[in-house]
PDB file of N, CA and C in Angstrom:
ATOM      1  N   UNK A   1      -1.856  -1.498 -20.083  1.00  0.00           N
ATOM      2  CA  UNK A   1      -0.844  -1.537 -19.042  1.00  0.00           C
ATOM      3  C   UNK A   1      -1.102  -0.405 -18.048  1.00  0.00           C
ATOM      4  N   UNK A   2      -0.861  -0.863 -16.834  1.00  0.00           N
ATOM      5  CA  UNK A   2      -1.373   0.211 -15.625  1.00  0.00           C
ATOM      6  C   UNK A   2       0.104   0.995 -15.127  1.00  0.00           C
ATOM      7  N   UNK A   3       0.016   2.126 -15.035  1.00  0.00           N
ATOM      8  CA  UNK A   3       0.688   2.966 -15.022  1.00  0.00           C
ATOM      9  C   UNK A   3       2.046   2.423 -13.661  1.00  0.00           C
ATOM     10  N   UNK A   4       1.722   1.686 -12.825  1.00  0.00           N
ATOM     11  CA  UNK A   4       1.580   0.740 -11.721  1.00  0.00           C
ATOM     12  C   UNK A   4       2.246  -0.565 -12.304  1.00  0.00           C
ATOM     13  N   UNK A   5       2.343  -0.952 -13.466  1.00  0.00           N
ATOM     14  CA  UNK A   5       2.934  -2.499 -13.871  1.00  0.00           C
ATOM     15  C   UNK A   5       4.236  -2.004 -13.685  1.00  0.00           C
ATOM     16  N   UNK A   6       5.120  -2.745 -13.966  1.00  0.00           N
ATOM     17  CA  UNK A   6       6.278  -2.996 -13.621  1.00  0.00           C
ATOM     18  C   UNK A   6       7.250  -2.027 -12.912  1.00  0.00           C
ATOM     19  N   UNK A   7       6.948  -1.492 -11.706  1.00  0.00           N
ATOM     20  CA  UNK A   7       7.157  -0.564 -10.860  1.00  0.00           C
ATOM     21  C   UNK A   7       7.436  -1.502  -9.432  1.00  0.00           C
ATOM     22  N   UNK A   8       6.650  -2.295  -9.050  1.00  0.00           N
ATOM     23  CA  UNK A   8       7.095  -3.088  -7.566  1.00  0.00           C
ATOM     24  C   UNK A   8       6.629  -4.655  -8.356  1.00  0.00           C
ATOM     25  N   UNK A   9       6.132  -4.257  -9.291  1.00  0.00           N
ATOM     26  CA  UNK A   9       5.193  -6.334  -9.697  1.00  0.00           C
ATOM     27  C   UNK A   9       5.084  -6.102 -11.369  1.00  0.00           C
ATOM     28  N   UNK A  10       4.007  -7.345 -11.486  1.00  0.00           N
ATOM     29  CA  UNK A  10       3.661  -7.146 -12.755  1.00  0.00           C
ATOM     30  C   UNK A  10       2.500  -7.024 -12.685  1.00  0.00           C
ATOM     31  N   UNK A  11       1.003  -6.151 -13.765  1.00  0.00           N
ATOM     32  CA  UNK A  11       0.142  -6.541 -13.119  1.00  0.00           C
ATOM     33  C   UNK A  11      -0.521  -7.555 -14.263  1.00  0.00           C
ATOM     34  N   UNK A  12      -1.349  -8.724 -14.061  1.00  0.00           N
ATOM     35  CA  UNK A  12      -2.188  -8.870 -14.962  1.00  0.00           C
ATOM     36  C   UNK A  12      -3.437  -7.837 -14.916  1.00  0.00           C
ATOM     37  N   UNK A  13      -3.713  -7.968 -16.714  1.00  0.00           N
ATOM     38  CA  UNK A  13      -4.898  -7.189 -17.374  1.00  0.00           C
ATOM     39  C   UNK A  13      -6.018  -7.916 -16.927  1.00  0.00           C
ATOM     40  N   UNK A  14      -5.697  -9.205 -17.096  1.00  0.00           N
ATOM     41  CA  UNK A  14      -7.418 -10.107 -16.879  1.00  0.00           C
ATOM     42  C   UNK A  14      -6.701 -11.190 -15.532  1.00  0.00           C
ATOM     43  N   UNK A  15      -7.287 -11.036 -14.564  1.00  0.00           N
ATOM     44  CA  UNK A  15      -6.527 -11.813 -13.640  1.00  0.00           C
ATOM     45  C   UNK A  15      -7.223 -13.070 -13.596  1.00  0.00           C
ATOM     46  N   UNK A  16      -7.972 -13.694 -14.674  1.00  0.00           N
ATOM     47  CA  UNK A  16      -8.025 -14.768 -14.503  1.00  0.00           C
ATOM     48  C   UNK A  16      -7.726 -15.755 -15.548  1.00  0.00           C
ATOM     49  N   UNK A  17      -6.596 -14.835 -16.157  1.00  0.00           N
ATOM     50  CA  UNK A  17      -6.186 -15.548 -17.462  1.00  0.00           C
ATOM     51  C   UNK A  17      -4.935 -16.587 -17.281  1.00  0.00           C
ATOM     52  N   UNK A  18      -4.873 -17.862 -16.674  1.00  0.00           N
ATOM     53  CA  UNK A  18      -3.810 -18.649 -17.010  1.00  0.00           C
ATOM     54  C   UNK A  18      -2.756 -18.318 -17.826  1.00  0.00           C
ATOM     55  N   UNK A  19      -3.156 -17.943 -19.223  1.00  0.00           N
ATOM     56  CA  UNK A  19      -2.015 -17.888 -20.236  1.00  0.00           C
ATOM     57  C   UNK A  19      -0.986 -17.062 -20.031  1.00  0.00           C
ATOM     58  N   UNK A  20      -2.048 -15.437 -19.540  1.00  0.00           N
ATOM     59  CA  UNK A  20      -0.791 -13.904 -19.203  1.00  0.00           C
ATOM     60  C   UNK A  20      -0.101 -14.241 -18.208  1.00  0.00           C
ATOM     61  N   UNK A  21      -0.596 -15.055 -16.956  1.00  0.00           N
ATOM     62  CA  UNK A  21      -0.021 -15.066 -16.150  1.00  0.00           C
ATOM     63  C   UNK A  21       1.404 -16.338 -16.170  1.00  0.00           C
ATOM     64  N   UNK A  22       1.353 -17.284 -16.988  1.00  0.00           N
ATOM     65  CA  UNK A  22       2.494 -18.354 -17.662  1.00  0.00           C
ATOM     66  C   UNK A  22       3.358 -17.472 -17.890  1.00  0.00           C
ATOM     67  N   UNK A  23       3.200 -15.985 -19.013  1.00  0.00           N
ATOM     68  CA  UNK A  23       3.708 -15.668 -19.457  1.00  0.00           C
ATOM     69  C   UNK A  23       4.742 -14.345 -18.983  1.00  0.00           C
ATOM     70  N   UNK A  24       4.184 -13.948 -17.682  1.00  0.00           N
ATOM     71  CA  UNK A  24       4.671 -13.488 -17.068  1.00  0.00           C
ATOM     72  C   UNK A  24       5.654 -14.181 -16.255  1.00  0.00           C
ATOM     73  N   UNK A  25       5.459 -15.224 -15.750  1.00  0.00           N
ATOM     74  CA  UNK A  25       6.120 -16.003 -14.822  1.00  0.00           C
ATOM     75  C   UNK A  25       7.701 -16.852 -15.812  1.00  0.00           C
ATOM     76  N   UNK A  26       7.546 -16.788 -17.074  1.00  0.00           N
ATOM     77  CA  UNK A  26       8.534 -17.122 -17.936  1.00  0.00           C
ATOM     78  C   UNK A  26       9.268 -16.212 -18.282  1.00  0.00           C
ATOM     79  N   UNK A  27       8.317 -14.501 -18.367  1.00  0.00           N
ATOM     80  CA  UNK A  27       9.364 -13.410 -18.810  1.00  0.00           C
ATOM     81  C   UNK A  27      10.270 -12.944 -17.367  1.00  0.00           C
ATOM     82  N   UNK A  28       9.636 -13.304 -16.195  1.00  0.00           N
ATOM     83  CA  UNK A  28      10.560 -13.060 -14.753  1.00  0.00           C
ATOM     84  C   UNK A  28      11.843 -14.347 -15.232  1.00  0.00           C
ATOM     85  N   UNK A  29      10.897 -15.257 -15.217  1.00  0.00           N
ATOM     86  CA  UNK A  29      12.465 -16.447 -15.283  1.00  0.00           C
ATOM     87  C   UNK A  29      13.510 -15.594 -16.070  1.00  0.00           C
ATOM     88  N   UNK A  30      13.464 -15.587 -17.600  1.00  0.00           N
ATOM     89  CA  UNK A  30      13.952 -15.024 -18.532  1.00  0.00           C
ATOM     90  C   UNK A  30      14.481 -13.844 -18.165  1.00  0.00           C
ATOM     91  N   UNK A  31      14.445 -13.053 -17.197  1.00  0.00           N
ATOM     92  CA  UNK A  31      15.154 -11.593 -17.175  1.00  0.00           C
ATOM     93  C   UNK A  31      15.173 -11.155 -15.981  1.00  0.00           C
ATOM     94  N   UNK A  32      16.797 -11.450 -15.816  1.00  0.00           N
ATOM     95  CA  UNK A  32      17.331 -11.842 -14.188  1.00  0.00           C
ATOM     96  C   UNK A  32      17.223  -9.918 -14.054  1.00  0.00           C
ATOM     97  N   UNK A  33      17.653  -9.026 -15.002  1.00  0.00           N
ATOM     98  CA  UNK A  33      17.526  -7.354 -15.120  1.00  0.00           C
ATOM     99  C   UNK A  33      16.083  -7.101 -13.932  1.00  0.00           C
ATOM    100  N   UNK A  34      15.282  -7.659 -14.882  1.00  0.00           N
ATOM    101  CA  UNK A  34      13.579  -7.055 -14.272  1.00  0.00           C
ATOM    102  C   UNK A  34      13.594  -7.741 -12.864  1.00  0.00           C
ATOM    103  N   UNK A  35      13.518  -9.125 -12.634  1.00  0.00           N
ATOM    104  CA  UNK A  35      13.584  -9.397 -11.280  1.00  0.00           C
ATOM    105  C   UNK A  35      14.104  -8.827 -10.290  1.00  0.00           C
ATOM    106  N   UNK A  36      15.335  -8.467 -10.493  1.00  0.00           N
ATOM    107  CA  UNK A  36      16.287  -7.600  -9.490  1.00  0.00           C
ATOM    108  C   UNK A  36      15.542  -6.369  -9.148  1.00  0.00           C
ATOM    109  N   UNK A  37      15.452  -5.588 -10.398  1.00  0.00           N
ATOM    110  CA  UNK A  37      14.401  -4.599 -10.478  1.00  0.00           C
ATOM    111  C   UNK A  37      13.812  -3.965  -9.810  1.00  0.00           C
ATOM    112  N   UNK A  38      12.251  -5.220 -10.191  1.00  0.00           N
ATOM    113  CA  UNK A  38      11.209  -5.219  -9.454  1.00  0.00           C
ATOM    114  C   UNK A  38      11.185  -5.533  -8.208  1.00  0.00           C
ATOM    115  N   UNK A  39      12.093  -6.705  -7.464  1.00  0.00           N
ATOM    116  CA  UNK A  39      12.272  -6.839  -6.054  1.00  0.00           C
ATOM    117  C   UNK A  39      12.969  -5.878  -5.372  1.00  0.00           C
ATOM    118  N   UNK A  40      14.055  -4.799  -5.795  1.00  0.00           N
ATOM    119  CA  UNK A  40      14.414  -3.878  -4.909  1.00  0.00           C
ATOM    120  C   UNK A  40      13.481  -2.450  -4.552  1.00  0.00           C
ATOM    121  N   UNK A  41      12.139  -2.738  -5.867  1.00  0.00           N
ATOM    122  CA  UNK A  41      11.627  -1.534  -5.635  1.00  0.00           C
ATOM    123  C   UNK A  41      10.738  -1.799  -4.396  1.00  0.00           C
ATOM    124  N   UNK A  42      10.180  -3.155  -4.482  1.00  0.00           N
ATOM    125  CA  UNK A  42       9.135  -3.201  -3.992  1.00  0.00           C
ATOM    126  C   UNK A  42       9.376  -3.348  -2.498  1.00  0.00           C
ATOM    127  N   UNK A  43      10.618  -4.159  -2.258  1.00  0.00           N
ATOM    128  CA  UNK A  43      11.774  -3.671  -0.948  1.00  0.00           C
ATOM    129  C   UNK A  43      11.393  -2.649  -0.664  1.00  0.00           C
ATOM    130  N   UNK A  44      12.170  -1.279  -0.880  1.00  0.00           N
ATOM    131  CA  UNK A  44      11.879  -0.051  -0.662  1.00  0.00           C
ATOM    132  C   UNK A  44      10.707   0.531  -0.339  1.00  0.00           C
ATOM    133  N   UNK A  45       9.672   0.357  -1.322  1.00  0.00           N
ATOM    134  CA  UNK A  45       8.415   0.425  -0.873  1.00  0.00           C
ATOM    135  C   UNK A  45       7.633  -0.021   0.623  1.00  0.00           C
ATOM    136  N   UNK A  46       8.079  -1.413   0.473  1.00  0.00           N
ATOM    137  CA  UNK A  46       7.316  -2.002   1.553  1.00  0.00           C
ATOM    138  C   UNK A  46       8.023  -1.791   2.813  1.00  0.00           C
ATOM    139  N   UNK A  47       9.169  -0.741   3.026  1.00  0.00           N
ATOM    140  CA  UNK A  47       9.475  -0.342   3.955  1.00  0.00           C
ATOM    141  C   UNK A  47       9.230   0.743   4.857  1.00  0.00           C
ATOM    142  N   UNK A  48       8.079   1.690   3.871  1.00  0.00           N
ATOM    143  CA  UNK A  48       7.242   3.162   3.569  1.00  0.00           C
ATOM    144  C   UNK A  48       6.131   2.345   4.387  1.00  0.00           C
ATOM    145  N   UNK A  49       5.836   1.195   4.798  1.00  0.00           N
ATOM    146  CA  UNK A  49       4.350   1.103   5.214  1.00  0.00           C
ATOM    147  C   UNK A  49       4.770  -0.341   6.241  1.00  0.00           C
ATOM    148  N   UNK A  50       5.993   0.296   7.462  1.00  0.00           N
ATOM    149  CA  UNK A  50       6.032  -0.627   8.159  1.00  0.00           C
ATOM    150  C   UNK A  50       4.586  -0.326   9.433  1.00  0.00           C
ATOM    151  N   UNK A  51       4.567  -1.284  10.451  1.00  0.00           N
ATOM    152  CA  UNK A  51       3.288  -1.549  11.193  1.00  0.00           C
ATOM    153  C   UNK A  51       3.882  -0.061  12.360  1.00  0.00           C
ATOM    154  N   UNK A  52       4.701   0.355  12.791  1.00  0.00           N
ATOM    155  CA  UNK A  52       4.959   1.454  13.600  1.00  0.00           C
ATOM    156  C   UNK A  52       4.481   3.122  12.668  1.00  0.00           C
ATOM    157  N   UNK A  53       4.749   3.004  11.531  1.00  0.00           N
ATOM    158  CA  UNK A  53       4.501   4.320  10.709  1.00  0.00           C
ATOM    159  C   UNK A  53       3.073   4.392  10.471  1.00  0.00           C
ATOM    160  N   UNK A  54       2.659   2.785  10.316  1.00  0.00           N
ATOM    161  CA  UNK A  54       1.347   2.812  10.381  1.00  0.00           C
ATOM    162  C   UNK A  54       0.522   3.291  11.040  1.00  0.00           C
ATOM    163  N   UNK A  55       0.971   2.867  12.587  1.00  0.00           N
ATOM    164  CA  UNK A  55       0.314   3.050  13.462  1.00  0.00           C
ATOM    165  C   UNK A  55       0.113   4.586  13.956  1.00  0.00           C
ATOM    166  N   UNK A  56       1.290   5.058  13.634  1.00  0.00           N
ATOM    167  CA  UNK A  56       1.206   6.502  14.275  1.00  0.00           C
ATOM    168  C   UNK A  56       0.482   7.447  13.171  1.00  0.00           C
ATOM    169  N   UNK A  57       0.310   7.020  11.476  1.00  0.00           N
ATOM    170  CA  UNK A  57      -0.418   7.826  10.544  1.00  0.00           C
ATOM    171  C   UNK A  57      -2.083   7.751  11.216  1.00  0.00           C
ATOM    172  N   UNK A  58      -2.206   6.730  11.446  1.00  0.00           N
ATOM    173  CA  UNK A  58      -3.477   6.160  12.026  1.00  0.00           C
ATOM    174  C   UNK A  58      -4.095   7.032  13.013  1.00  0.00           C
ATOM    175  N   UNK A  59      -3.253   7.378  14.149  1.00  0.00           N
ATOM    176  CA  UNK A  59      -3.224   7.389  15.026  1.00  0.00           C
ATOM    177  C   UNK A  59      -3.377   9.101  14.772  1.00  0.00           C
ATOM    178  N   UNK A  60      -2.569   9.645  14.342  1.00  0.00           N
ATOM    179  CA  UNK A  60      -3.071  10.881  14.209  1.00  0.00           C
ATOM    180  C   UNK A  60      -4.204  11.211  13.329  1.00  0.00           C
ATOM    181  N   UNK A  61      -4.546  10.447  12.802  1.00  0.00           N
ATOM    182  CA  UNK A  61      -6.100  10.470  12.206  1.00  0.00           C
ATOM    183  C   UNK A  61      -7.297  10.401  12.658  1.00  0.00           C
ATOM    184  N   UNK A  62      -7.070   9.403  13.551  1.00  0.00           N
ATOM    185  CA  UNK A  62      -7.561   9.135  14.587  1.00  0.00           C
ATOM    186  C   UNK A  62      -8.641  10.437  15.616  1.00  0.00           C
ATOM    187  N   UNK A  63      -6.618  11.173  15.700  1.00  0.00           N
ATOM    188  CA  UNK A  63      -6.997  12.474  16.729  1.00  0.00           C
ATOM    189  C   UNK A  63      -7.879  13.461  16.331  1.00  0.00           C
ATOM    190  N   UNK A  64      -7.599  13.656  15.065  1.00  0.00           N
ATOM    191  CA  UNK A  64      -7.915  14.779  14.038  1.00  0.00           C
ATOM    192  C   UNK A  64      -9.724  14.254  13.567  1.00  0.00           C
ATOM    193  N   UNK A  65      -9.944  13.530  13.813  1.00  0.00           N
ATOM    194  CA  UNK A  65     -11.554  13.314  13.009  1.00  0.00           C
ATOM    195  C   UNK A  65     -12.286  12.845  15.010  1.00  0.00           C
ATOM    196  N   UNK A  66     -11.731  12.232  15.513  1.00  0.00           N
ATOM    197  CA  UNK A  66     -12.749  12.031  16.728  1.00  0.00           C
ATOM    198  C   UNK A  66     -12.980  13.231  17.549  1.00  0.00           C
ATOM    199  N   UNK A  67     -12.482  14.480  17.559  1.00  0.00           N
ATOM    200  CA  UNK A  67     -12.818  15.301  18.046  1.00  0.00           C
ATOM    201  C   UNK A  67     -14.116  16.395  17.112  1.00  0.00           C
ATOM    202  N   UNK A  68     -13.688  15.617  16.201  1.00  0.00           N
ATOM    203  CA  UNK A  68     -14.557  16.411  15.293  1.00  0.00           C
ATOM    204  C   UNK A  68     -16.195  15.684  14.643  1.00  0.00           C
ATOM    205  N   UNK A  69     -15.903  14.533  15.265  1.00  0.00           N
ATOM    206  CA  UNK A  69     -17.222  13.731  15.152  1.00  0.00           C
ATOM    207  C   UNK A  69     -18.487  13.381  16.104  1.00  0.00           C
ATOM    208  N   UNK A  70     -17.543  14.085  17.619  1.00  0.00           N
ATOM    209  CA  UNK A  70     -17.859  13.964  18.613  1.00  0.00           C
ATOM    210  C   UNK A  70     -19.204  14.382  19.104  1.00  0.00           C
ATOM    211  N   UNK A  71     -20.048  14.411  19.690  1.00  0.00           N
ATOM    212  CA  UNK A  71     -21.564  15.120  20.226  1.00  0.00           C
ATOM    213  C   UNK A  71     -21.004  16.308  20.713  1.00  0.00           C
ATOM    214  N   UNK A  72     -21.572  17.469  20.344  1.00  0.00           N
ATOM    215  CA  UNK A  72     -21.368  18.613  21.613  1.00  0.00           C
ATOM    216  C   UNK A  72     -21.379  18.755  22.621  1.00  0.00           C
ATOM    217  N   UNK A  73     -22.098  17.883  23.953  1.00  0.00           N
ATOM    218  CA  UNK A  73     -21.772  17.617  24.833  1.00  0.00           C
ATOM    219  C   UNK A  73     -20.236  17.037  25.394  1.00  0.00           C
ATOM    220  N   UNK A  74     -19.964  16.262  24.835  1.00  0.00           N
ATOM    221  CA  UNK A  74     -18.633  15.397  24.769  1.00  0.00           C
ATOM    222  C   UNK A  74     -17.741  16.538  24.672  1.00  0.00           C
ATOM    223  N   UNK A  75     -17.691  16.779  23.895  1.00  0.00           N
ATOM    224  CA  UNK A  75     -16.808  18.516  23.431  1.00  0.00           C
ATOM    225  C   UNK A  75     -16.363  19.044  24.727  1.00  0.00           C
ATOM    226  N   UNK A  76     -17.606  19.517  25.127  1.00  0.00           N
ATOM    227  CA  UNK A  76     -17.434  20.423  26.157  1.00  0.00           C
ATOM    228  C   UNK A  76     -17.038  19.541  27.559  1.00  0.00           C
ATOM    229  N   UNK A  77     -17.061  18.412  28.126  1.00  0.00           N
ATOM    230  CA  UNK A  77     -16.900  17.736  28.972  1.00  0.00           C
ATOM    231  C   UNK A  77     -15.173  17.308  28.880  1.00  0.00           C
ATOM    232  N   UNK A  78     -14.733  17.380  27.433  1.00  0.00           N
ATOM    233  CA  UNK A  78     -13.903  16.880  27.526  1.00  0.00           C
ATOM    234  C   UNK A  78     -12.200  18.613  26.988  1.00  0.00           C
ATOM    235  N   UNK A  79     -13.167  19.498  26.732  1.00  0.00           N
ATOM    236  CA  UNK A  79     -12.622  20.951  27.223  1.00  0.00           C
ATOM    237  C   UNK A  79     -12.673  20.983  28.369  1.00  0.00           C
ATOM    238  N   UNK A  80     -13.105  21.292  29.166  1.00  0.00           N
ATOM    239  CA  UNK A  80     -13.244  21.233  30.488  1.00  0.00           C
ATOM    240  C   UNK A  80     -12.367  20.588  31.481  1.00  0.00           C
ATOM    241  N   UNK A  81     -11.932  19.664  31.202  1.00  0.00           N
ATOM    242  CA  UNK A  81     -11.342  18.338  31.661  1.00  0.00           C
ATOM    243  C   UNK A  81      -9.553  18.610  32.072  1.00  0.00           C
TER     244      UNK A  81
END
């Protein structure tokens, strides 16, 4: 079990096992507790990585490595500036 299972999902061990995955999909039916659960976490979560927060983590990453990847010429053309 991954430290990560039942935190936002479930995970399968072998993801190409039909059976775990039946059996998962019967223990969600079966346990209205975990569903609730697992859907409010993952709510929450997936609200940590909307496309605007994205953009601006990005974006200052962006700033922070292209100046620093830049040719030395560029550097100085764009000090200058």
């Amino acid at each position: 079990m991954s430290k990560f299972d039942e935190q936002n999902g479930l995970i399968l061990s072998d993801p190409t096992s039909s059976v775990e995955l039946a059996e998962m999909l019967c223990r969600l039916d079966r346990d209205q507790d975990l569903r609730k659960r697992l859907g409010e976490n993952a709510a929450e979560t997936a609200q940590k990585y909307i496309w605007d927060r994205n953009g601006r983590e990005l974006s200052m990453i962006f700033c922070d490595i292209v100046p620093r990847k830049a040719p030395a010429d560029t550097q100085t053309q764009t000090q200058e500036s």
